[in-house]
N, C-alpha and C. Protein backbone atom coordinates (compact mmCIF):
# COMPACT_ATOMS: atom_id res chain seq x y z
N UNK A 1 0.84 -1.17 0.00
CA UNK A 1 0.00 0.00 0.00
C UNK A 1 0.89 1.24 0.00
N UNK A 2 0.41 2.29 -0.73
CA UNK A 2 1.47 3.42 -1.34
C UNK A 2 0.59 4.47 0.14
N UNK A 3 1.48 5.32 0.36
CA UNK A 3 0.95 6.62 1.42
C UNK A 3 1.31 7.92 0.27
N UNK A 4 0.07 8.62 0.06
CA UNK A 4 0.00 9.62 -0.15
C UNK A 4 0.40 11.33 0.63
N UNK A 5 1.90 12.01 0.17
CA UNK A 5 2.40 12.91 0.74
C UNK A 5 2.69 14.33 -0.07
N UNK A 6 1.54 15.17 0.49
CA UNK A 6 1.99 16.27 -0.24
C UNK A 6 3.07 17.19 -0.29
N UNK A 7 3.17 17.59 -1.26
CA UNK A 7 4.70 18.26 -0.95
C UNK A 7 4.60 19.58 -1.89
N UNK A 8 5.10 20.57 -1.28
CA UNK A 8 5.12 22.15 -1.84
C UNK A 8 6.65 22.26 -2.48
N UNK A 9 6.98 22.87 -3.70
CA UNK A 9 7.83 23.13 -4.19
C UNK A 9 7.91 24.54 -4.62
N UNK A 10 9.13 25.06 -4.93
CA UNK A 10 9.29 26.32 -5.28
C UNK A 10 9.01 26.48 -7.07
N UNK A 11 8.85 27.05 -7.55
CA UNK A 11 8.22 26.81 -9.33
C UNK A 11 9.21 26.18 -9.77
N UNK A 12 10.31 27.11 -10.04
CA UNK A 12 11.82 27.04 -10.32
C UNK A 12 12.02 25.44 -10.40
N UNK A 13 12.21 24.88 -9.05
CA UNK A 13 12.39 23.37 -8.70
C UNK A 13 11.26 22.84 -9.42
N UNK A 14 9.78 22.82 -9.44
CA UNK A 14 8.66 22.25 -9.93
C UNK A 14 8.77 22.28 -11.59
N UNK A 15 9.69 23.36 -12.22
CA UNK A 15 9.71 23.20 -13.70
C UNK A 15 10.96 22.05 -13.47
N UNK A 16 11.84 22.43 -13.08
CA UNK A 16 13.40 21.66 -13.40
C UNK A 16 13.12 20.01 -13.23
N UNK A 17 11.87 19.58 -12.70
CA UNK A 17 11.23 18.81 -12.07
C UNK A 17 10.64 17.64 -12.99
N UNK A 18 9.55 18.69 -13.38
CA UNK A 18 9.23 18.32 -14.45
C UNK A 18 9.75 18.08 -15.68
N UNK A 19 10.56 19.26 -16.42
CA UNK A 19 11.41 18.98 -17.67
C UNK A 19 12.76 17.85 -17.37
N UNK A 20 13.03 17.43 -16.22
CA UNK A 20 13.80 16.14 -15.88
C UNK A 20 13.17 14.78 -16.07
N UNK A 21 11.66 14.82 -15.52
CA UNK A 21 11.23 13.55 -15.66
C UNK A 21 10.82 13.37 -16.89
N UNK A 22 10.32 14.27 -17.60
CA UNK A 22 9.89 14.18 -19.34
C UNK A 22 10.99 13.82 -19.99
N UNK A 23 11.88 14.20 -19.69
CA UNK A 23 12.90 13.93 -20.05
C UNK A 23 13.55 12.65 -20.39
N UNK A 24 13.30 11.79 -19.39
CA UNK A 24 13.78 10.54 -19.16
C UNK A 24 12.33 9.73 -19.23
N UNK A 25 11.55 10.46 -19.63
CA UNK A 25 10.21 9.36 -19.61
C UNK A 25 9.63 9.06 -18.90
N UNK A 26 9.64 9.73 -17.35
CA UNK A 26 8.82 9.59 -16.54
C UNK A 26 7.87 10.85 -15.82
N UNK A 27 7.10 10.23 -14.80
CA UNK A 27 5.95 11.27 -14.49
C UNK A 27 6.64 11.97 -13.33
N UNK A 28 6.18 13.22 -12.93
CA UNK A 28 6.72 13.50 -11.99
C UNK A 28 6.73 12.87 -10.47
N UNK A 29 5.56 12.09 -10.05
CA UNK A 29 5.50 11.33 -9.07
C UNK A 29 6.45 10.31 -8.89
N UNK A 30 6.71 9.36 -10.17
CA UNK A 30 7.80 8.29 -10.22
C UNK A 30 9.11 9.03 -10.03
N UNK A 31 9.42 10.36 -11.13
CA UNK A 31 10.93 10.94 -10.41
C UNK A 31 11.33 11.31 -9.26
N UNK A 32 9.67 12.11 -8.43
CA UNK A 32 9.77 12.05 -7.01
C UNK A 32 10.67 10.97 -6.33
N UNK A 33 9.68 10.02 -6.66
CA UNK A 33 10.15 8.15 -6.05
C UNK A 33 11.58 7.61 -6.02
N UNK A 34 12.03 8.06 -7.02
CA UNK A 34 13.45 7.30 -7.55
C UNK A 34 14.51 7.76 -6.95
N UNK A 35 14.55 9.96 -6.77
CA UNK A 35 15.25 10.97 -5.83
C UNK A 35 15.29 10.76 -4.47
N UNK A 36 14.16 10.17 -3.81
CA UNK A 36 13.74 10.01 -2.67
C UNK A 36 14.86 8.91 -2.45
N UNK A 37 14.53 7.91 -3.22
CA UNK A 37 15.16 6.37 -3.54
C UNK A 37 16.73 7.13 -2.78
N UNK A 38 17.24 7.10 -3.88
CA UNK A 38 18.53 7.57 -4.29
C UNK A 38 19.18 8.57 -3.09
N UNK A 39 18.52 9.43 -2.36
CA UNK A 39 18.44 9.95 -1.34
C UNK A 39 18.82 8.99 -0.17
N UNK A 40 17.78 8.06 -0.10
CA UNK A 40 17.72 7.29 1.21
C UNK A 40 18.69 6.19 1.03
N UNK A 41 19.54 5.60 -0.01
CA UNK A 41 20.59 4.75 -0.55
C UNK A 41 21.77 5.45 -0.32
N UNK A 42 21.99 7.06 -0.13
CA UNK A 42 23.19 7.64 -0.59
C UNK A 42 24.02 7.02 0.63
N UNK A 43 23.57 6.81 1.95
CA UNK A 43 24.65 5.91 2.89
C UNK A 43 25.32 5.01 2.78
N UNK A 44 24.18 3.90 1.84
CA UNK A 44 25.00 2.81 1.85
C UNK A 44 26.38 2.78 0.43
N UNK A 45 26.05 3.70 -0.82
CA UNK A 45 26.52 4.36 -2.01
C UNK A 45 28.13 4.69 -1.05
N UNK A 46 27.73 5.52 -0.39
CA UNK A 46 29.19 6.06 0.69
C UNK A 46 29.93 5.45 1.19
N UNK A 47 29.30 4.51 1.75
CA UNK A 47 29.93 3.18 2.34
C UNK A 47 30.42 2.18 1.65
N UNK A 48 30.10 1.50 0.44
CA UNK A 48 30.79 1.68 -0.86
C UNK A 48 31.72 1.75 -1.32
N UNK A 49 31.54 3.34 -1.40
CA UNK A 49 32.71 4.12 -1.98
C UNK A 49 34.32 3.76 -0.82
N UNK A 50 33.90 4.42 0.20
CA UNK A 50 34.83 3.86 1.32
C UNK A 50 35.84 2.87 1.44
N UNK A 51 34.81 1.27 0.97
CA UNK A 51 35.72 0.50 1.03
C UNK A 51 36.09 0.21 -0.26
N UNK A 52 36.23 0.85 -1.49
CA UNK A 52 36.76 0.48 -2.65
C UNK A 52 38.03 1.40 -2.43
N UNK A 53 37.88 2.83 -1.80
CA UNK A 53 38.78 3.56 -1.62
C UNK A 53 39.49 2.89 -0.75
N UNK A 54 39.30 2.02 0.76
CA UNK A 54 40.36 1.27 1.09
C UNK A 54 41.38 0.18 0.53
N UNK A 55 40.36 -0.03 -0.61
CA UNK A 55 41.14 -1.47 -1.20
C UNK A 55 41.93 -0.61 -2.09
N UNK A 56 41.65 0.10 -2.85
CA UNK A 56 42.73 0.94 -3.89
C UNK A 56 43.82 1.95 -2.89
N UNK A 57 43.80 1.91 -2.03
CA UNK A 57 44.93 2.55 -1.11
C UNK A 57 45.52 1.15 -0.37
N UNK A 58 45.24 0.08 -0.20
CA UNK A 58 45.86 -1.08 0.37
C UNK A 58 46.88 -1.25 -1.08
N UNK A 59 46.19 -1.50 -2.20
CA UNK A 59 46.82 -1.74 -3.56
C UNK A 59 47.94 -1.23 -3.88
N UNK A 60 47.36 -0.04 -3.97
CA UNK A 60 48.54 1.04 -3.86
C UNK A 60 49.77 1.10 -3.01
N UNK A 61 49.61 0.74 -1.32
CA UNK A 61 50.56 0.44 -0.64
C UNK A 61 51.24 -0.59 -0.97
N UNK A 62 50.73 -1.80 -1.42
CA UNK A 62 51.59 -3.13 -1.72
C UNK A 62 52.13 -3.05 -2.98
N UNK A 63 51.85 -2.17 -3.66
CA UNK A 63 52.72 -1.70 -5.22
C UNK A 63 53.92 -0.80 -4.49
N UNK A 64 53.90 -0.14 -3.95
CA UNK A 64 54.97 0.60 -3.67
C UNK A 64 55.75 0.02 -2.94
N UNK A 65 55.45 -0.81 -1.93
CA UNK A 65 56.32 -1.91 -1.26
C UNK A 65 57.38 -2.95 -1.69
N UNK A 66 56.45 -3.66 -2.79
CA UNK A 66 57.36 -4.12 -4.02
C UNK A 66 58.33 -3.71 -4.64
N UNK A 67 57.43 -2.76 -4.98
CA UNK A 67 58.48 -1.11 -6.05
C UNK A 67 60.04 -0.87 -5.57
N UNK A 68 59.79 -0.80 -3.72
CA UNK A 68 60.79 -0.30 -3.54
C UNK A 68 61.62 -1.77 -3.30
N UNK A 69 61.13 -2.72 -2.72
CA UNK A 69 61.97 -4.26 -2.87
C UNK A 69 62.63 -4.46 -3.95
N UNK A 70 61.98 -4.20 -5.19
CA UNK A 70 62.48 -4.65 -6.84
C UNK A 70 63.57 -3.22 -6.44
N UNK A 71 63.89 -2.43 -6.66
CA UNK A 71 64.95 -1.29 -6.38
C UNK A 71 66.03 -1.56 -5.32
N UNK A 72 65.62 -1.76 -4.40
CA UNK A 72 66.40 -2.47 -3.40
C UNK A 72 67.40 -3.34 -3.71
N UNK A 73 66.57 -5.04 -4.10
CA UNK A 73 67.49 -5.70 -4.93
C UNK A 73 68.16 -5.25 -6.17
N UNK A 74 67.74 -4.62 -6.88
CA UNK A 74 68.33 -3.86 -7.88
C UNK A 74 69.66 -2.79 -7.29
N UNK A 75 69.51 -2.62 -6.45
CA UNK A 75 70.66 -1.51 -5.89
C UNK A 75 71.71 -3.13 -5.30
N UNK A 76 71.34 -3.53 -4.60
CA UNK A 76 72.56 -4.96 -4.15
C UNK A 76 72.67 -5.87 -5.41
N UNK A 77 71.93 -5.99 -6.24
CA UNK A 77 72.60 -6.27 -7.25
C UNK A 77 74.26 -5.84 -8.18
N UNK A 78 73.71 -4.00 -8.26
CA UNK A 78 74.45 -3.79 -9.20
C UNK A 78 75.70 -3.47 -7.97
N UNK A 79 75.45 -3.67 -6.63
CA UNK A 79 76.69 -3.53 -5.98
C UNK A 79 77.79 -4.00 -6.12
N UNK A 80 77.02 -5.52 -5.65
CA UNK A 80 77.38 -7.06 -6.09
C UNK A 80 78.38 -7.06 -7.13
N UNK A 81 77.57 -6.94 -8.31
CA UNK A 81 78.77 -6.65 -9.49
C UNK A 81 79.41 -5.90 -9.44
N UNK A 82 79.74 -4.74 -8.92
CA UNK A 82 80.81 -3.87 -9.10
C UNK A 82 81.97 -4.18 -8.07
N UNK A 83 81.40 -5.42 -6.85
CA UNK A 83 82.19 -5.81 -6.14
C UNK A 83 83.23 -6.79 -6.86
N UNK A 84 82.78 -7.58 -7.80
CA UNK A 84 83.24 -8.73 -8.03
C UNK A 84 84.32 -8.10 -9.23
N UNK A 85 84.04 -6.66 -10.00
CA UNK A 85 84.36 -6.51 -11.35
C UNK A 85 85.92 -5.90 -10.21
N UNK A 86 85.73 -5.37 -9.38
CA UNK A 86 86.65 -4.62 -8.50
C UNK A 86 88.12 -5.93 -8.11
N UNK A 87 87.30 -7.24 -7.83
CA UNK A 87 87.82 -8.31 -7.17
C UNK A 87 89.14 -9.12 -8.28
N UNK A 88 88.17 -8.81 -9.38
CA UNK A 88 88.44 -9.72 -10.49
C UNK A 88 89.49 -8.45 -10.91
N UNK A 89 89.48 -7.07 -11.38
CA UNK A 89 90.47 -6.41 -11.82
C UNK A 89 91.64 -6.31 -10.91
N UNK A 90 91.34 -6.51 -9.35
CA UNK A 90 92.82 -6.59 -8.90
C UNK A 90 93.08 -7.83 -8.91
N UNK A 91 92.63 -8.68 -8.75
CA UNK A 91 93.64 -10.05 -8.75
C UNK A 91 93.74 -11.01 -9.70
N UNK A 92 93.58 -10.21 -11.20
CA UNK A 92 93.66 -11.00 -12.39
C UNK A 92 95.22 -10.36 -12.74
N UNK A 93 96.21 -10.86 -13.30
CA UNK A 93 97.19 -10.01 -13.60
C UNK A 93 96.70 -10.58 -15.13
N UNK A 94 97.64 -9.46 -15.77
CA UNK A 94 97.27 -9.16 -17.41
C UNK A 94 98.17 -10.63 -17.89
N UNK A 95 97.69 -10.69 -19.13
CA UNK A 95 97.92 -12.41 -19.82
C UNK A 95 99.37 -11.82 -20.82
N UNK A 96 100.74 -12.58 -21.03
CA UNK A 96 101.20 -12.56 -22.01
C UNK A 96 100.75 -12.64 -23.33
N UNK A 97 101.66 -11.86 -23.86
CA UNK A 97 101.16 -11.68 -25.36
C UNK A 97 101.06 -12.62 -26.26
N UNK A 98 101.89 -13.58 -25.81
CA UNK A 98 101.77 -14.88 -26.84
C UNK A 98 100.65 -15.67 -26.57
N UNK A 99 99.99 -15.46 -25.35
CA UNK A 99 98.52 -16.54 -24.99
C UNK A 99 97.20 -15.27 -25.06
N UNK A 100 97.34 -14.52 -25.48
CA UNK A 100 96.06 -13.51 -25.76
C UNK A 100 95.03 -14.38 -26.85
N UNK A 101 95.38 -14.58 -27.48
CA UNK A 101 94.25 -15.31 -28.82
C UNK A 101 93.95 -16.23 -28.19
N UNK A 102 94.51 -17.29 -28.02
CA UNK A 102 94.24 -18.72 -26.93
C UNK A 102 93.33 -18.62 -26.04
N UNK A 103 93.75 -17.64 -24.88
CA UNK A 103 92.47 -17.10 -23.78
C UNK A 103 91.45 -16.74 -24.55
N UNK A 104 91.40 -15.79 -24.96
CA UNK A 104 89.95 -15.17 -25.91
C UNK A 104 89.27 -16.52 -26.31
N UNK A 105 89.96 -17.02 -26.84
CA UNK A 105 88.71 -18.06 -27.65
C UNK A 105 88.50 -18.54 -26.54
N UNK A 106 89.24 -19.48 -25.55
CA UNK A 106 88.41 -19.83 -24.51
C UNK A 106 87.57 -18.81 -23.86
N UNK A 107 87.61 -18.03 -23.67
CA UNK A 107 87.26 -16.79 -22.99
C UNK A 107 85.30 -16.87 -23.69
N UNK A 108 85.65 -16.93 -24.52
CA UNK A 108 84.70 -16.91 -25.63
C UNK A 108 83.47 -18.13 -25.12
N UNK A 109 84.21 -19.17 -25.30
CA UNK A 109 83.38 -20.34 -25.20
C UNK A 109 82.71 -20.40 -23.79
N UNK A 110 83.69 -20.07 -22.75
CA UNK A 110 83.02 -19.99 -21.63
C UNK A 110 82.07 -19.12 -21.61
N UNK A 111 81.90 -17.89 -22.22
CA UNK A 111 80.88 -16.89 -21.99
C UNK A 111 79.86 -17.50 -22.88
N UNK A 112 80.18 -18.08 -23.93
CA UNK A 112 78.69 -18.55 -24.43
C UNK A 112 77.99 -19.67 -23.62
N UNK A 113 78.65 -21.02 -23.04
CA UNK A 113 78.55 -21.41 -21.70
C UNK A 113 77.44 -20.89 -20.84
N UNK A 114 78.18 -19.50 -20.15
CA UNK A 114 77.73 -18.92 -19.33
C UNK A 114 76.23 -17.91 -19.82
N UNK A 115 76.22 -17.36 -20.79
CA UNK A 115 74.72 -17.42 -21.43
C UNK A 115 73.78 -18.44 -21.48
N UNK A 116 74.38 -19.49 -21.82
CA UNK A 116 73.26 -20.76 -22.00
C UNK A 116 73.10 -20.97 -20.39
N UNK A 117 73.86 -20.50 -19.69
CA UNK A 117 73.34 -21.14 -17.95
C UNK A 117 72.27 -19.95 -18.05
N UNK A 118 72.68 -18.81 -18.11
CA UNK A 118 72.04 -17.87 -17.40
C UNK A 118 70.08 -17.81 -18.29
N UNK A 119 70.02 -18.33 -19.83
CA UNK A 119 69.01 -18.33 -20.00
C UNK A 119 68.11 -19.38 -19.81
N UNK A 120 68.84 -20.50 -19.10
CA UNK A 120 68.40 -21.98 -18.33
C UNK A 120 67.46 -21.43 -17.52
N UNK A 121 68.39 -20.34 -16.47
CA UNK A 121 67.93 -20.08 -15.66
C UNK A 121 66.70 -18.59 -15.20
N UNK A 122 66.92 -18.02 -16.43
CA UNK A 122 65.65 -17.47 -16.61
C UNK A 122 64.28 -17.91 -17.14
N UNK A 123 64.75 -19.30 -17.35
CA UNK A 123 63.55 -20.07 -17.85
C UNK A 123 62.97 -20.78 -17.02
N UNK A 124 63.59 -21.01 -15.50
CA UNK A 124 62.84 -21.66 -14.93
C UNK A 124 63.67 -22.79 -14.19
N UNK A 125 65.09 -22.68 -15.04
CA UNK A 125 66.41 -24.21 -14.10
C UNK A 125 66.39 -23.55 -12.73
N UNK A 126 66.58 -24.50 -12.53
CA UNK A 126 67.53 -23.95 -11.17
C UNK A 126 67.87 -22.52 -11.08
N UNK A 127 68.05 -22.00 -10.04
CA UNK A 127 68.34 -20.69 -9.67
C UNK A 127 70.01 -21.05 -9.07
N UNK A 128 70.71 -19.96 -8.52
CA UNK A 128 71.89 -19.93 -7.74
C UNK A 128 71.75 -20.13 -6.68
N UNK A 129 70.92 -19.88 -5.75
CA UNK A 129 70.32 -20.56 -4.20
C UNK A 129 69.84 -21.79 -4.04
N UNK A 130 69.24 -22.06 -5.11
CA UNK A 130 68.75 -23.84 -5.20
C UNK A 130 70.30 -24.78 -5.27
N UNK A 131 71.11 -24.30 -6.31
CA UNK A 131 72.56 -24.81 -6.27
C UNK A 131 72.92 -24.77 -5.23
N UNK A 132 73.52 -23.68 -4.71
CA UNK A 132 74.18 -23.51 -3.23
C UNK A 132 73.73 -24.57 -2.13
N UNK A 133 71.79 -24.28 -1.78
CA UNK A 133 71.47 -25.22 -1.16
C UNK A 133 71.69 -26.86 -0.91
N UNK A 134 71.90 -27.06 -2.51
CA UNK A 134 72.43 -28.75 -2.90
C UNK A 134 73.93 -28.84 -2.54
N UNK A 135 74.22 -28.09 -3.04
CA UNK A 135 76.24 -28.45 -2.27
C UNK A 135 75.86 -28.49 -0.96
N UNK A 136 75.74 -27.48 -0.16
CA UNK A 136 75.80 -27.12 1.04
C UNK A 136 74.45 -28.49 1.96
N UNK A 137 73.66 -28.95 1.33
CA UNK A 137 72.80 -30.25 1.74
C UNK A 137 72.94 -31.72 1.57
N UNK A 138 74.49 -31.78 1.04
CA UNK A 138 75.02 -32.90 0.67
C UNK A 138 75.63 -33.44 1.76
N UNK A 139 75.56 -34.78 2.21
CA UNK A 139 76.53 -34.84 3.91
C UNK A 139 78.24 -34.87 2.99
N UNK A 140 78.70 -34.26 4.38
CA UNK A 140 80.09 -34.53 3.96
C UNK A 140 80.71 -35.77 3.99
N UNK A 141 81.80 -35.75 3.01
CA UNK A 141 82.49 -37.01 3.33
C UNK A 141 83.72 -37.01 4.09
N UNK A 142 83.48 -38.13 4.90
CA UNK A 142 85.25 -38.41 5.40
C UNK A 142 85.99 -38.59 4.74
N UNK A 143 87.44 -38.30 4.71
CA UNK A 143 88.57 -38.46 4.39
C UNK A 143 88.68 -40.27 4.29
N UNK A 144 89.23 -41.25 3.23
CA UNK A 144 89.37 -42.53 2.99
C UNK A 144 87.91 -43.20 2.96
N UNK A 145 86.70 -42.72 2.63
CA UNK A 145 85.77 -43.11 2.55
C UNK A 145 85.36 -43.00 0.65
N UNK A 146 84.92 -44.11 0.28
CA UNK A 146 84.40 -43.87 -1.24
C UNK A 146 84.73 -42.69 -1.99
């Protein structure tokens, strides 16, 4: 059962009122209905909004968290290497001239080698911690044993 409620409007509002609901195809009583609607919903609309705005600020925090992890490792990475390039230039002494071609080609082969590991391992082989782990999880052996 519907309750009948009169209601006084200012003209102004009573045209804007009207040329809204014609508008959209309805009578002015039903646009009444729907404003009212929409009115008495706007809490839960808010509430809503709220927690989508929490989840897109949680999101947001765990992107930047990452962000700065991936940078992080990226900074001990390129340390890493500049440690080792440091390690390797002082305690390599330079090669005679008569074994320069010799090294290179080996030099060579090992680095192609060392590509084929490294795209093993961007594919999914083994990593360098999985290795480590296996040496280091192997029992040791005694001395005169097999």
């Amino acid at each position: 059962m519907s309750k009948q409620r009169p209601i006084r409007l200012p003209e102004k509002l009573d045209a804007q009122l009207e040329a809204k609901a014609t508008e959209r195809g309805l009578t002015v009583s039903a646009a009444i209905r729907e404003a009212i609607r929409a009115w008495l919903d706007e809490e839960a609309r808010t509430e809503k909004l709220d927690q989508l705005e929490a989840r897109l600020v949680a999101t947001l925090n765990r992107a930047g968290r990452d962000s700065r992890l991936a940078r992080n490792d990226t900074q001990m990475a390129i340390a890493m290497l500049d440690s080792f390039v440091r390690l390797y230039l002082l305690h390599t002494p330079p090669l005679p001239r008569d074994v320069v071609k010799a090294s290179a080609a080996a030099a060579d082969e090992r680095h192609e080698k060392f590509v084929r590991n490294f795209i093993a391992t961007l594919q999914g082989d083994t990593g360098l911690i999985e290795r480590l782990a296996a040496v280091f999880e192997q029992p040791e052996q005694v001395e005169g044993e097999g």
